[in-house]
C-alpha atoms as a PDB file:
ATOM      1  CA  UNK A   1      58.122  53.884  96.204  1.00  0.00           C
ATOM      2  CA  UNK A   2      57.207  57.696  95.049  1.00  0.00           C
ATOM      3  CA  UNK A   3      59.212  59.974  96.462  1.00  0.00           C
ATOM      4  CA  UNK A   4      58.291  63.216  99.011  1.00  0.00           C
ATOM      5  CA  UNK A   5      59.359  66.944  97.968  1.00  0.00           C
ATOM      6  CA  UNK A   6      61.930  67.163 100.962  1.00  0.00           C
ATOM      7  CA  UNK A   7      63.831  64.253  99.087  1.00  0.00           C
ATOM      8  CA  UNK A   8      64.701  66.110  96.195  1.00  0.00           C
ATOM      9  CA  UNK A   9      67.499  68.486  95.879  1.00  0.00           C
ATOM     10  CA  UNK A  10      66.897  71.706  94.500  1.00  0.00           C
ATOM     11  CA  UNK A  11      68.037  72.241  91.322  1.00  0.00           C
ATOM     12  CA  UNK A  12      68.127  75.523  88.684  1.00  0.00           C
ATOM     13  CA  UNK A  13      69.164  75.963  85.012  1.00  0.00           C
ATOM     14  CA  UNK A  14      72.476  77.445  84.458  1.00  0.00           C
ATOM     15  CA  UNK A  15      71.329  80.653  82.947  1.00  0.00           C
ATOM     16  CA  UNK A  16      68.432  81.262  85.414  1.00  0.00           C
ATOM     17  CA  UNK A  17      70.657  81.882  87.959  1.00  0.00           C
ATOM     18  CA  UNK A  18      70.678  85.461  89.137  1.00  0.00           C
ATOM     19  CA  UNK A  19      74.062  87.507  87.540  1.00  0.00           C
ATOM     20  CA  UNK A  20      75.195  90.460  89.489  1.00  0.00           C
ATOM     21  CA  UNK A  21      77.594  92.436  87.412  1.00  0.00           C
ATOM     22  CA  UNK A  22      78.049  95.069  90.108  1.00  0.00           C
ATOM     23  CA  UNK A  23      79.515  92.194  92.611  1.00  0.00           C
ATOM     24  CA  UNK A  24      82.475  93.153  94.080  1.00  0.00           C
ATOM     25  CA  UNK A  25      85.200  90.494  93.186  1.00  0.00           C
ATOM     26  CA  UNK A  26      88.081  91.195  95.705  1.00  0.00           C
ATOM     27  CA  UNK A  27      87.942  91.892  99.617  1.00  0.00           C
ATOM     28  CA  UNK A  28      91.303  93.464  98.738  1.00  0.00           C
ATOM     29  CA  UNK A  29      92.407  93.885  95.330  1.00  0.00           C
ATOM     30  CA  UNK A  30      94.713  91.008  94.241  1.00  0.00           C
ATOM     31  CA  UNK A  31      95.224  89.248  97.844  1.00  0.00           C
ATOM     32  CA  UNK A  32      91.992  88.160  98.900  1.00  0.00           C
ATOM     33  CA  UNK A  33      88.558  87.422  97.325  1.00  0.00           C
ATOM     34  CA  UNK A  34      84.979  88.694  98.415  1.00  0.00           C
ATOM     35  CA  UNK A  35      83.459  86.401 100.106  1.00  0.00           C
ATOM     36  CA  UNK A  36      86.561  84.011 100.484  1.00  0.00           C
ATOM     37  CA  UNK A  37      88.132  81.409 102.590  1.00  0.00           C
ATOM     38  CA  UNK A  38      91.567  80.566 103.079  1.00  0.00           C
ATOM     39  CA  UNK A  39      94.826  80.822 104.989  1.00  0.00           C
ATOM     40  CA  UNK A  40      97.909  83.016 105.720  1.00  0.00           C
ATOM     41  CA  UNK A  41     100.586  80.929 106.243  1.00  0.00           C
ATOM     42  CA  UNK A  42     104.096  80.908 106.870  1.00  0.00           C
ATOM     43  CA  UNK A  43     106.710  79.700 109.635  1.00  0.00           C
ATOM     44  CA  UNK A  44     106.385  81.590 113.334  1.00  0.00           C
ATOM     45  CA  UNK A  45     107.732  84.791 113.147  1.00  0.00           C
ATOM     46  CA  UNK A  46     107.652  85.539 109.450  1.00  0.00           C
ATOM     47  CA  UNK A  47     104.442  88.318 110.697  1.00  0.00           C
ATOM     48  CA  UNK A  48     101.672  86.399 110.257  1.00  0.00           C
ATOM     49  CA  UNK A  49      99.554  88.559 112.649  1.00  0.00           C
ATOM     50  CA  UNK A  50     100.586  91.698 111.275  1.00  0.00           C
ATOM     51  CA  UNK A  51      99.627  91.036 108.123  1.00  0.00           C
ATOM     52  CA  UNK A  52      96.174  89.507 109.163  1.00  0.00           C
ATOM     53  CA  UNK A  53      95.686  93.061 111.279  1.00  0.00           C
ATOM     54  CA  UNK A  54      96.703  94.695 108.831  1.00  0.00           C
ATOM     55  CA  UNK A  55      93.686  93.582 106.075  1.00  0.00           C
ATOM     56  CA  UNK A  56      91.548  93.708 108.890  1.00  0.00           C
ATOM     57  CA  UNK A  57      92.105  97.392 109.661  1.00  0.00           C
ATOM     58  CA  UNK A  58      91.906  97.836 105.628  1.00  0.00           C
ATOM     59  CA  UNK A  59      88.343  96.258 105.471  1.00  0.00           C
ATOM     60  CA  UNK A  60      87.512  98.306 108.483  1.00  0.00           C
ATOM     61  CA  UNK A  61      88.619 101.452 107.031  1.00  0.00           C
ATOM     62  CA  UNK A  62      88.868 101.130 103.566  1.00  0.00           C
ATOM     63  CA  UNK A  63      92.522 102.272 103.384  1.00  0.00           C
ATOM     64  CA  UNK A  64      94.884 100.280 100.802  1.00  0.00           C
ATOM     65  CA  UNK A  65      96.371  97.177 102.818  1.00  0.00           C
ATOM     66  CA  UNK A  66     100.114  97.442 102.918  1.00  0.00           C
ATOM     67  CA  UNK A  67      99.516 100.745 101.484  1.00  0.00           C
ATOM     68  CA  UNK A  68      99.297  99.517  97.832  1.00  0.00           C
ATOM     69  CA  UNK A  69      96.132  96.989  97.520  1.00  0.00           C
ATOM     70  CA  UNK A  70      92.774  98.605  97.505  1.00  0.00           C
ATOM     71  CA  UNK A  71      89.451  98.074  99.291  1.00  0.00           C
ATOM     72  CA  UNK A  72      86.472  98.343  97.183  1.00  0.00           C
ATOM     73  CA  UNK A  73      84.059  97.747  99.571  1.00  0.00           C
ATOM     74  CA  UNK A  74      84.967  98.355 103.499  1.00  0.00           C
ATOM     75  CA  UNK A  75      82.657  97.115 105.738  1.00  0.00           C
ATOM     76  CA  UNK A  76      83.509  95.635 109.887  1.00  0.00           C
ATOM     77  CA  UNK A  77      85.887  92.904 110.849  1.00  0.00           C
ATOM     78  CA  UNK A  78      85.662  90.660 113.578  1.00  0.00           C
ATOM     79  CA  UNK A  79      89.209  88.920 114.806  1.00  0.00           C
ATOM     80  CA  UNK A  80      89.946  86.172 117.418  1.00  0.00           C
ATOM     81  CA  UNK A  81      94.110  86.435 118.372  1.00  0.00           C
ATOM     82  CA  UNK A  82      94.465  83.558 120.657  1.00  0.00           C
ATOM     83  CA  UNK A  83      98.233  84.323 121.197  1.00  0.00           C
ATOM     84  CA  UNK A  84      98.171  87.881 121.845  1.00  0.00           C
ATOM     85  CA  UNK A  85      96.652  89.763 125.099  1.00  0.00           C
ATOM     86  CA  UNK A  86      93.626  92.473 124.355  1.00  0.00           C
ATOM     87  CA  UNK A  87      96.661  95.123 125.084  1.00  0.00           C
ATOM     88  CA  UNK A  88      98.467  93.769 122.853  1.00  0.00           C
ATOM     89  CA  UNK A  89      96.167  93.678 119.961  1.00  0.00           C
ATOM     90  CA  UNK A  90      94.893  97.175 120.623  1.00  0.00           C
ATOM     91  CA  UNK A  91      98.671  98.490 120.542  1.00  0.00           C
ATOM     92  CA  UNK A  92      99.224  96.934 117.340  1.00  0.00           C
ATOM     93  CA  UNK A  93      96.193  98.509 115.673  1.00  0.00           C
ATOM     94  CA  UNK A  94      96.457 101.378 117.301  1.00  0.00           C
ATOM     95  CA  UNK A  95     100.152 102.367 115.626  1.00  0.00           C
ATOM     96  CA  UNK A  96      99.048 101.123 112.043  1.00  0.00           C
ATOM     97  CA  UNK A  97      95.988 103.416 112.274  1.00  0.00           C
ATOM     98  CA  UNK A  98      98.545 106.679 113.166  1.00  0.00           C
ATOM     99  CA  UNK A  99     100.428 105.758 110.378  1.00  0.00           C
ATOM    100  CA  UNK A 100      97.174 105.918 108.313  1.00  0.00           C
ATOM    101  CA  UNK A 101      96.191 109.058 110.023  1.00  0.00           C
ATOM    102  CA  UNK A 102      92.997 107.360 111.474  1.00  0.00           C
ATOM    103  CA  UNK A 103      91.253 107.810 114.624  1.00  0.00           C
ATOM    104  CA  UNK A 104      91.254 104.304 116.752  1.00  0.00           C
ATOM    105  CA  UNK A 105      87.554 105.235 118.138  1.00  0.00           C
ATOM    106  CA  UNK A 106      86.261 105.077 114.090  1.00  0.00           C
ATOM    107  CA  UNK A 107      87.672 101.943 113.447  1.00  0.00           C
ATOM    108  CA  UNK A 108      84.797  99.369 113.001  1.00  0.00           C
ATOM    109  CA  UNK A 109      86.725  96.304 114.382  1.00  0.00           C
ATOM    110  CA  UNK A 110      85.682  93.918 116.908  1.00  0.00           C
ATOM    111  CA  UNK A 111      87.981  91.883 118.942  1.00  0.00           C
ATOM    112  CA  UNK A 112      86.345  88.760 120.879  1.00  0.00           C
ATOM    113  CA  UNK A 113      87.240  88.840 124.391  1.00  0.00           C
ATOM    114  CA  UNK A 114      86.538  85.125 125.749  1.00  0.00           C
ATOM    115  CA  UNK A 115      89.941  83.833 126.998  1.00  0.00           C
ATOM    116  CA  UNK A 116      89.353  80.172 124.818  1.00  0.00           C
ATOM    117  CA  UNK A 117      87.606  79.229 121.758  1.00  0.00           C
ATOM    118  CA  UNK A 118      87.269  75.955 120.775  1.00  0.00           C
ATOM    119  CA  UNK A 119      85.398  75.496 116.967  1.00  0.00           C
ATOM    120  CA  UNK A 120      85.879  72.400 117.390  1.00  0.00           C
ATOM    121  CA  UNK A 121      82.826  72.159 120.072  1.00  0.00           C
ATOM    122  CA  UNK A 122      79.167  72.692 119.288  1.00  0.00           C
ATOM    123  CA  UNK A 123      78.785  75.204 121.958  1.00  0.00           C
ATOM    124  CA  UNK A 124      81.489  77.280 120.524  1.00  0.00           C
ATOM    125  CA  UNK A 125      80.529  76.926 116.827  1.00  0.00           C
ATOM    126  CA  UNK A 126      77.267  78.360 118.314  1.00  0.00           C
ATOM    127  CA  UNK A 127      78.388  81.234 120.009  1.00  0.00           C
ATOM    128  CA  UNK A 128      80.532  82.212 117.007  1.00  0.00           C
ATOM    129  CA  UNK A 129      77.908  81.803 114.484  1.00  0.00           C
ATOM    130  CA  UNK A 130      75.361  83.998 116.250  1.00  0.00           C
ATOM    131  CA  UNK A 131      78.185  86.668 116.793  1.00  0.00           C
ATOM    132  CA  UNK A 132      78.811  86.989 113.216  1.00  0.00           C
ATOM    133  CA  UNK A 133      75.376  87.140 112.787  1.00  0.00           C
ATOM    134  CA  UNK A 134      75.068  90.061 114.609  1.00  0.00           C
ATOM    135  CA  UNK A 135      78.110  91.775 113.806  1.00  0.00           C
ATOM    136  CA  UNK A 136      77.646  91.165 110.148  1.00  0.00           C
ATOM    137  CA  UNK A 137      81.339  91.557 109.433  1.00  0.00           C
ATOM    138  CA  UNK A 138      82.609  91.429 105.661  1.00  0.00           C
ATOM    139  CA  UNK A 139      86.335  89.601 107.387  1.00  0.00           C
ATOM    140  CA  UNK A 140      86.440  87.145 110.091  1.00  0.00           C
ATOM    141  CA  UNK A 141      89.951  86.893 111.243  1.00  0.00           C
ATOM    142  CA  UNK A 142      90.782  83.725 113.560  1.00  0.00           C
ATOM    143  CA  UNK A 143      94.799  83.570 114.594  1.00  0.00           C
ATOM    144  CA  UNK A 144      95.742  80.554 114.374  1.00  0.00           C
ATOM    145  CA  UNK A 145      94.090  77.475 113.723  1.00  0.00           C
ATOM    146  CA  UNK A 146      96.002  75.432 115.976  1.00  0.00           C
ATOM    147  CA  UNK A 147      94.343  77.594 119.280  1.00  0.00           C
ATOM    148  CA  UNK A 148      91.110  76.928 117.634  1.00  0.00           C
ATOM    149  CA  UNK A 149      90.627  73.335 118.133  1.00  0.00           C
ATOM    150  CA  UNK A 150      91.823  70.034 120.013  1.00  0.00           C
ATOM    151  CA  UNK A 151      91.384  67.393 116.460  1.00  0.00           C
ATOM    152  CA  UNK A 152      94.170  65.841 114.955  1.00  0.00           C
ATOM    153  CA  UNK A 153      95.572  68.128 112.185  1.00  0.00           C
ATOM    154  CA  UNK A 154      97.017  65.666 110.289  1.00  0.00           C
ATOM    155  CA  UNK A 155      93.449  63.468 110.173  1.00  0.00           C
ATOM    156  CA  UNK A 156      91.422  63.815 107.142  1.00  0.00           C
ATOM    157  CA  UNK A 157      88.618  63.607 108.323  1.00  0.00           C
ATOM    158  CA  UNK A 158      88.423  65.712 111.645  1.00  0.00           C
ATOM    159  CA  UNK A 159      90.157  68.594 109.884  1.00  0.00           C
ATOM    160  CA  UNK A 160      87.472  68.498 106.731  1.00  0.00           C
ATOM    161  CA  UNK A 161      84.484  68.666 109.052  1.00  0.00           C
ATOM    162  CA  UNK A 162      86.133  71.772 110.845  1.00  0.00           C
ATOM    163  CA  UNK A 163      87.020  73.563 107.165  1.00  0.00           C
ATOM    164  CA  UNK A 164      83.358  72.755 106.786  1.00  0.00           C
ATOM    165  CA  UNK A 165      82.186  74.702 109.930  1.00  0.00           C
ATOM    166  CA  UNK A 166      83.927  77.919 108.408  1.00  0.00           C
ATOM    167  CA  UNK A 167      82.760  77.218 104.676  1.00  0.00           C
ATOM    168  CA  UNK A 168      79.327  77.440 106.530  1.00  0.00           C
ATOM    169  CA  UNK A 169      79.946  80.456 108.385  1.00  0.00           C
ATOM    170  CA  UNK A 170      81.012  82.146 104.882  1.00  0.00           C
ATOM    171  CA  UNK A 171      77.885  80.992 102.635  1.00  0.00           C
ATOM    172  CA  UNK A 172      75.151  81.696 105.278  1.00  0.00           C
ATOM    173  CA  UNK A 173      76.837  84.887 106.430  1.00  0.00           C
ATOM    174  CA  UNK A 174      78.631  86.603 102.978  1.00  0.00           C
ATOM    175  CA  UNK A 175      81.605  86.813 104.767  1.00  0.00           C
ATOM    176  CA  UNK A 176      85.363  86.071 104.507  1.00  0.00           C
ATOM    177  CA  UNK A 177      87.107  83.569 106.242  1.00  0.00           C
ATOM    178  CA  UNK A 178      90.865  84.396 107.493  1.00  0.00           C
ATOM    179  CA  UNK A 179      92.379  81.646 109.337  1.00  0.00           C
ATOM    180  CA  UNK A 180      96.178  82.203 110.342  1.00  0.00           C
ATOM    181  CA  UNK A 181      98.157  78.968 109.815  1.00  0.00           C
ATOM    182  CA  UNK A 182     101.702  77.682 110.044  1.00  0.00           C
ATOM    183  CA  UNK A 183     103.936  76.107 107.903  1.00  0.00           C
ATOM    184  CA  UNK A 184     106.405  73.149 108.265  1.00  0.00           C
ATOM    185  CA  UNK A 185     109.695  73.540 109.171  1.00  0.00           C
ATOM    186  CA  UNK A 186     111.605  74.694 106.299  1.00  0.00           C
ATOM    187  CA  UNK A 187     108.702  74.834 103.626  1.00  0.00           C
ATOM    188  CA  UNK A 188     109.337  76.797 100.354  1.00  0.00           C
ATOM    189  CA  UNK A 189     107.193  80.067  98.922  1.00  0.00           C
ATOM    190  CA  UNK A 190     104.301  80.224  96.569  1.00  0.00           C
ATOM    191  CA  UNK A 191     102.809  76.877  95.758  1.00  0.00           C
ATOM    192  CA  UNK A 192     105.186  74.892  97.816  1.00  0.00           C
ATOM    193  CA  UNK A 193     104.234  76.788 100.986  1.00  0.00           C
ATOM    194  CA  UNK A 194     100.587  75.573 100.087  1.00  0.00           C
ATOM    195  CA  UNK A 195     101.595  72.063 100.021  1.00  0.00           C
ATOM    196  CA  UNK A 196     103.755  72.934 103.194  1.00  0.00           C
ATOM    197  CA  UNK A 197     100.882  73.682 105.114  1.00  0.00           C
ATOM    198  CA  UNK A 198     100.995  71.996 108.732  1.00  0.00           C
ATOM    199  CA  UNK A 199      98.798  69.067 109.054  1.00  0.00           C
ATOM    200  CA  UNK A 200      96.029  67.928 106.206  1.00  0.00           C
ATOM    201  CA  UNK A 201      96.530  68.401 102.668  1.00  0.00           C
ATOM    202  CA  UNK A 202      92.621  69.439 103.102  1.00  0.00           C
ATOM    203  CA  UNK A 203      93.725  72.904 104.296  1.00  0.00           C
ATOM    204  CA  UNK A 204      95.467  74.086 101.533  1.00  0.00           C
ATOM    205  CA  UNK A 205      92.858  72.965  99.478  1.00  0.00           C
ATOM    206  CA  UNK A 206      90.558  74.668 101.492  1.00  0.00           C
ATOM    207  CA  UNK A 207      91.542  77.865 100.164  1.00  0.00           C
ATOM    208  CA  UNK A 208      89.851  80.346  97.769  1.00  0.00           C
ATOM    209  CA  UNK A 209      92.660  83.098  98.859  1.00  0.00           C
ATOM    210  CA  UNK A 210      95.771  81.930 100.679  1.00  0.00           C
ATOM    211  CA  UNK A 211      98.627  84.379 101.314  1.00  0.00           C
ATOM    212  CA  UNK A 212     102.205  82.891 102.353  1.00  0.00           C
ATOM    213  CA  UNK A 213     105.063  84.935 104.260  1.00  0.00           C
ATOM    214  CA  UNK A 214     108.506  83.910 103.982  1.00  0.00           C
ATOM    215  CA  UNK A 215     111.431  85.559 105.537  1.00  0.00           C
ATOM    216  CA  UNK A 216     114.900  85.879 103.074  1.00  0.00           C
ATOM    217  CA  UNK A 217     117.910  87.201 105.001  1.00  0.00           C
ATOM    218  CA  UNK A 218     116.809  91.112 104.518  1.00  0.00           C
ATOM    219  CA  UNK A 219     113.093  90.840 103.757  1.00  0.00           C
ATOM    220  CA  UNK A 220     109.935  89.300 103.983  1.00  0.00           C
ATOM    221  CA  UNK A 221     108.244  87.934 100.620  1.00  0.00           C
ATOM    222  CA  UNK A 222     104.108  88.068 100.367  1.00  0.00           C
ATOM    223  CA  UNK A 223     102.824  85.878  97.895  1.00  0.00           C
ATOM    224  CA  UNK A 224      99.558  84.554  96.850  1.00  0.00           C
ATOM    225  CA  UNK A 225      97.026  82.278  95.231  1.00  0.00           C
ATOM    226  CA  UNK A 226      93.477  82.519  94.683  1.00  0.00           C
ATOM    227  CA  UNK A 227      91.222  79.385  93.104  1.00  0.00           C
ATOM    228  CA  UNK A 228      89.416  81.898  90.577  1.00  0.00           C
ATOM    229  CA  UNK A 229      91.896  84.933  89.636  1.00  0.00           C
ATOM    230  CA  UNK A 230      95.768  84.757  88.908  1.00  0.00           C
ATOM    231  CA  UNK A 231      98.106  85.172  91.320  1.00  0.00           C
ATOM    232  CA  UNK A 232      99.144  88.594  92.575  1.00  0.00           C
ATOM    233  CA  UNK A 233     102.955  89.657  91.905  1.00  0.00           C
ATOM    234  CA  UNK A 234     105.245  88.450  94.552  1.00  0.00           C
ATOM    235  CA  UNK A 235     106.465  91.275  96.861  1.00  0.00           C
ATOM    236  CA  UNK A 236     109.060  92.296  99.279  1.00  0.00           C
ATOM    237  CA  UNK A 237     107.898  93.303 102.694  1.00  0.00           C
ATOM    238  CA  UNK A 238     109.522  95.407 105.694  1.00  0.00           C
ATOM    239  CA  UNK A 239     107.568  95.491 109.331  1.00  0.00           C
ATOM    240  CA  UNK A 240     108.834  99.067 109.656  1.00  0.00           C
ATOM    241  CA  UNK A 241     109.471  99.879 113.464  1.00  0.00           C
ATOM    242  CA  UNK A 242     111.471 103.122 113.531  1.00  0.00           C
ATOM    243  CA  UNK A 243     108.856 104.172 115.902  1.00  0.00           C
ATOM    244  CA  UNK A 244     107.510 102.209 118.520  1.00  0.00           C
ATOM    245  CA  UNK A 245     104.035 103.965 118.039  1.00  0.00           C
ATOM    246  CA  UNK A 246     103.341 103.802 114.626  1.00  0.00           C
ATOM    247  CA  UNK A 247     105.061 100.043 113.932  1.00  0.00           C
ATOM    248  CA  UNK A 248     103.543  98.374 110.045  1.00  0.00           C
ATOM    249  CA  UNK A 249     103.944  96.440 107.183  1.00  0.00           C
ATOM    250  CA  UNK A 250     104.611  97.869 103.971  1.00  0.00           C
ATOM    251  CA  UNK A 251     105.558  96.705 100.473  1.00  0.00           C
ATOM    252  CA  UNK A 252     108.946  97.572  99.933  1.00  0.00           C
ATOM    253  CA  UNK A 253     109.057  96.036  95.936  1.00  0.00           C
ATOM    254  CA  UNK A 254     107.650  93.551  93.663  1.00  0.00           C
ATOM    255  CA  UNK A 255     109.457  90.725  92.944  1.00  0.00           C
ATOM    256  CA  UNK A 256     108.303  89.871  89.503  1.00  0.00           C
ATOM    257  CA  UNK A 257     111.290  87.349  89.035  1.00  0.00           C
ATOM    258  CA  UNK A 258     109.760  85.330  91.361  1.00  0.00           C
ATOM    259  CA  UNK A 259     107.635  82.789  89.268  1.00  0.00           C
ATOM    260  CA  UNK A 260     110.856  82.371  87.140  1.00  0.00           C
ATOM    261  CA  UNK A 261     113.230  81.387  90.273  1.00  0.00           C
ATOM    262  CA  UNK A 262     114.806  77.891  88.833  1.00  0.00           C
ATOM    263  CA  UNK A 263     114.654  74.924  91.370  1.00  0.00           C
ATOM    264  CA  UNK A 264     118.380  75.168  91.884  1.00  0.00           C
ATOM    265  CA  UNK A 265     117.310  78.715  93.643  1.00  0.00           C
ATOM    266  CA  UNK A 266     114.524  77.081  95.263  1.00  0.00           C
ATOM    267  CA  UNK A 267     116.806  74.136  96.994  1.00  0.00           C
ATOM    268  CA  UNK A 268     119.209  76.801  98.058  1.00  0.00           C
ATOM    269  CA  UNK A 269     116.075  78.314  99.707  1.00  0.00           C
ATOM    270  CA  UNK A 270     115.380  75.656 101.744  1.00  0.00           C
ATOM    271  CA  UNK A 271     118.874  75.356 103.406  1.00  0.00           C
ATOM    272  CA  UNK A 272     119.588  78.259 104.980  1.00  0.00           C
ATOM    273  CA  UNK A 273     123.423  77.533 107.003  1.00  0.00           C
ATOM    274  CA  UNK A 274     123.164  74.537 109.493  1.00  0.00           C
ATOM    275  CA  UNK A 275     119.933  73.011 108.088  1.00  0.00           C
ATOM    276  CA  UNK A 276     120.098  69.361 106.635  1.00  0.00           C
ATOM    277  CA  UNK A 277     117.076  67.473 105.001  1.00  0.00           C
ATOM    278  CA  UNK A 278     116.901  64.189 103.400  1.00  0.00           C
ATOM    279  CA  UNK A 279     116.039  64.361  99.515  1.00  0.00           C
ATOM    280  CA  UNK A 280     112.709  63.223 100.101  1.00  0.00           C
ATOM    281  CA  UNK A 281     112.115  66.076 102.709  1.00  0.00           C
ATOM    282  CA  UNK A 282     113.673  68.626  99.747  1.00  0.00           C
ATOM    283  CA  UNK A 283     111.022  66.632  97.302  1.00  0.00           C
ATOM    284  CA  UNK A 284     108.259  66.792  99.716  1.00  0.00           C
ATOM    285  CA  UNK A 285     108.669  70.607 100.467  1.00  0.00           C
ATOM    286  CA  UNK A 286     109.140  71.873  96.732  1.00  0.00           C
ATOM    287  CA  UNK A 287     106.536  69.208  95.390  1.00  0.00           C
ATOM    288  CA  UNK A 288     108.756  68.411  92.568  1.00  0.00           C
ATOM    289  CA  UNK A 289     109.545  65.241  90.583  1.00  0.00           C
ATOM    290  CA  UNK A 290     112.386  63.122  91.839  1.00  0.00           C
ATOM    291  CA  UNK A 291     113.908  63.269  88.429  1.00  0.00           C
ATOM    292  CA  UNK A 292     114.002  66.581  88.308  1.00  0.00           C
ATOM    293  CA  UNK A 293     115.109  66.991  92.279  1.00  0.00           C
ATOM    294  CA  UNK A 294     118.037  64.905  91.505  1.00  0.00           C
ATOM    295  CA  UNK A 295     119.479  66.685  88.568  1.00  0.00           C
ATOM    296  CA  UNK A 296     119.083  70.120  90.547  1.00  0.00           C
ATOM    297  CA  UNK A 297     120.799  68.541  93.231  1.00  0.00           C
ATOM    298  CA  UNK A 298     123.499  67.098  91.321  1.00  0.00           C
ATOM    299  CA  UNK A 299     124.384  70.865  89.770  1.00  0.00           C
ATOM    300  CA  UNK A 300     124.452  72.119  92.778  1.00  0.00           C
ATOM    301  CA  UNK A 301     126.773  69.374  94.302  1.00  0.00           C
ATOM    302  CA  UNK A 302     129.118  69.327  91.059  1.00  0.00           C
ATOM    303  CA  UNK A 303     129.579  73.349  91.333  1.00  0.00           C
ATOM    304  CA  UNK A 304     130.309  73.126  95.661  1.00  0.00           C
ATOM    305  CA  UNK A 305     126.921  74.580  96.711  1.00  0.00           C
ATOM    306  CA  UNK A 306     125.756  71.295  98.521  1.00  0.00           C
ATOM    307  CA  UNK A 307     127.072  68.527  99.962  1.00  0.00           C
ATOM    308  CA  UNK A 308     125.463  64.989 100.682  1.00  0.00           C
ATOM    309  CA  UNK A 309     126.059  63.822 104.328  1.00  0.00           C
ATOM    310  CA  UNK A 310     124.753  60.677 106.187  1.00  0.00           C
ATOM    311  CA  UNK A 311     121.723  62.942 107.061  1.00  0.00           C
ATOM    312  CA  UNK A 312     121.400  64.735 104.004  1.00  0.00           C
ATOM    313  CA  UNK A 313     121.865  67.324 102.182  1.00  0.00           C
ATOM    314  CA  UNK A 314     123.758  70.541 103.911  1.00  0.00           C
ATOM    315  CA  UNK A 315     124.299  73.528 102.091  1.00  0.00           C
ATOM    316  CA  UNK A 316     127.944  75.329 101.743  1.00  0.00           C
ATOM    317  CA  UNK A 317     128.583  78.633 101.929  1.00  0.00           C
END
């Protein structure tokens, strides 16, 4: 049976496809790509939101987010904060901009005002598309994910065909994706706070840019990973709130030693005084071998860092 025109994917030589050298790679320099889509995620109050307000007022502007990481190419944002009143919101963006020296009424950020949005609803998805298609924003900031629909996060298959609503949104629009997102309790930095994600495995993979926020006892560490460029340094961050009015996030050092932190660290990390989890829970967290697991675990036993109870392992201090 011959087939019709409309069965036949469109196809195109590598090397006829259209280069365009003066393409802006990053949104902003080393944390998130042009054109990306991906997550911020960490555990509640590790300043999720601040940091996601914080790029968006950089795009806006095209000041250096946290003060150090560039903007090549500002353009507007649009941002949905299901958590936070419209007050709120303003407040926040209005004491990062003083700190910047900017004038709130030049700041090309939209904030949707409908009290519930559900992407997980045709209507919705709708509404949302033909926003952005107005708007024409270069960042689309949606915080979280869990106000933003009613599937099971931990299903495959529901959370895929959402992830494929927003990969949508950026190809047809030329936009970037920002989707705030939580971790699981007690889930390591870097890489292991990707595979700590809350819910499918689908949404770290999900990611062309992903930022993760932990909180040590004195500071907050940004980290990153992007699917086509290396990995920014790790950093220290401080929300500085000396003054009510002009409260923000800056980057307080870089924490180069970071990649080279040795498991033992890493465990250590993940126990934090009065916190007990099972070896697999350590294994699952740091996405390590057991072998390897077991020896780290045994140092730190043998030299009185851990102890083994019925529950598991406990750290001591």
């Amino acid at each position: 049976m011959p087939m019709s025109t409309d069965q036949v994917l469109p196809v195109v030589r590598v090397g006829e496809i259209a280069s365009d050298k003066s393409a802006q790679r990053w949104l902003v320099e080393e944390l998130w790509g042009a054109s990306s889509v991906g997550v911020i995620g960490g555990a509640p109050k590790c300043a999720k939101t601040w940091l996601g307000l914080d790029m968006a007022l950089s795009v806006a502007t095209g000041t250096a987010c946290l003060g150090k990481y560039a903007v090549p190419q500002p353009g507007p944002v649009l941002v949905y904060l299901a958590e936070d009143a419209l007050l709120v919101v303003r407040e926040r963006v209005a004491g990062m901009a003083r700190h910047r020296g900017l004038d709130l009424s030049g700041v090309d950020i939209h904030v949707i005002t409908a009290p519930v949005l559900r992407l997980d609803r045709g209507a919705d998805r709708t509404r949302l598309l033909e926003t952005t298609r107005r708007l024409r924003p270069r960042l689309l900031l949606l915080d979280p994910l869990v106000r933003l629909h009613g599937i099971d996060e931990n299903n495959a298959g529901e959370v895929a065909e959402l992830l494929a609503y927003f990969r949508s949104l950026q190809r047809q629009l030329d936009l970037s994706v920002l989707l705030v997102h939580h971790t699981r309790k007690n889930a390591a930095g870097g890489v292991a706070a990707g595979q700590g994600l809350r819910g499918s495995g689908d949404i770290h993979a999900f990611g062309d840019s992903n930022l993760y926020l932990r909180r040590t006892r004195e500071h907050l560490v940004l980290s990153s990973e992007h699917r086509a460029a290396p990995a920014a340094a790790p950093v220290y961050l401080d929300l500085v709130a000396t003054n009510a009015e002009t409260t923000y996030l800056e980057v307080v050092a870089e924490l180069r030693e970071e990649k080279r932190r040795g498991l033992e660290e890493q465990v250590l990390d993940l126990l934090p005084q009065g916190t007990v989890l099972t070896r697999a829970k350590l294994r699952d967290c740091l996405a390590v071998q057991n072998e390897r697991l077991g020896v780290a675990l045994a140092s730190l036993e043998r030299v009185g860092r851990l102890c083994h109870t019925p529950a598991g392992w406990q750290r001591v201090d």
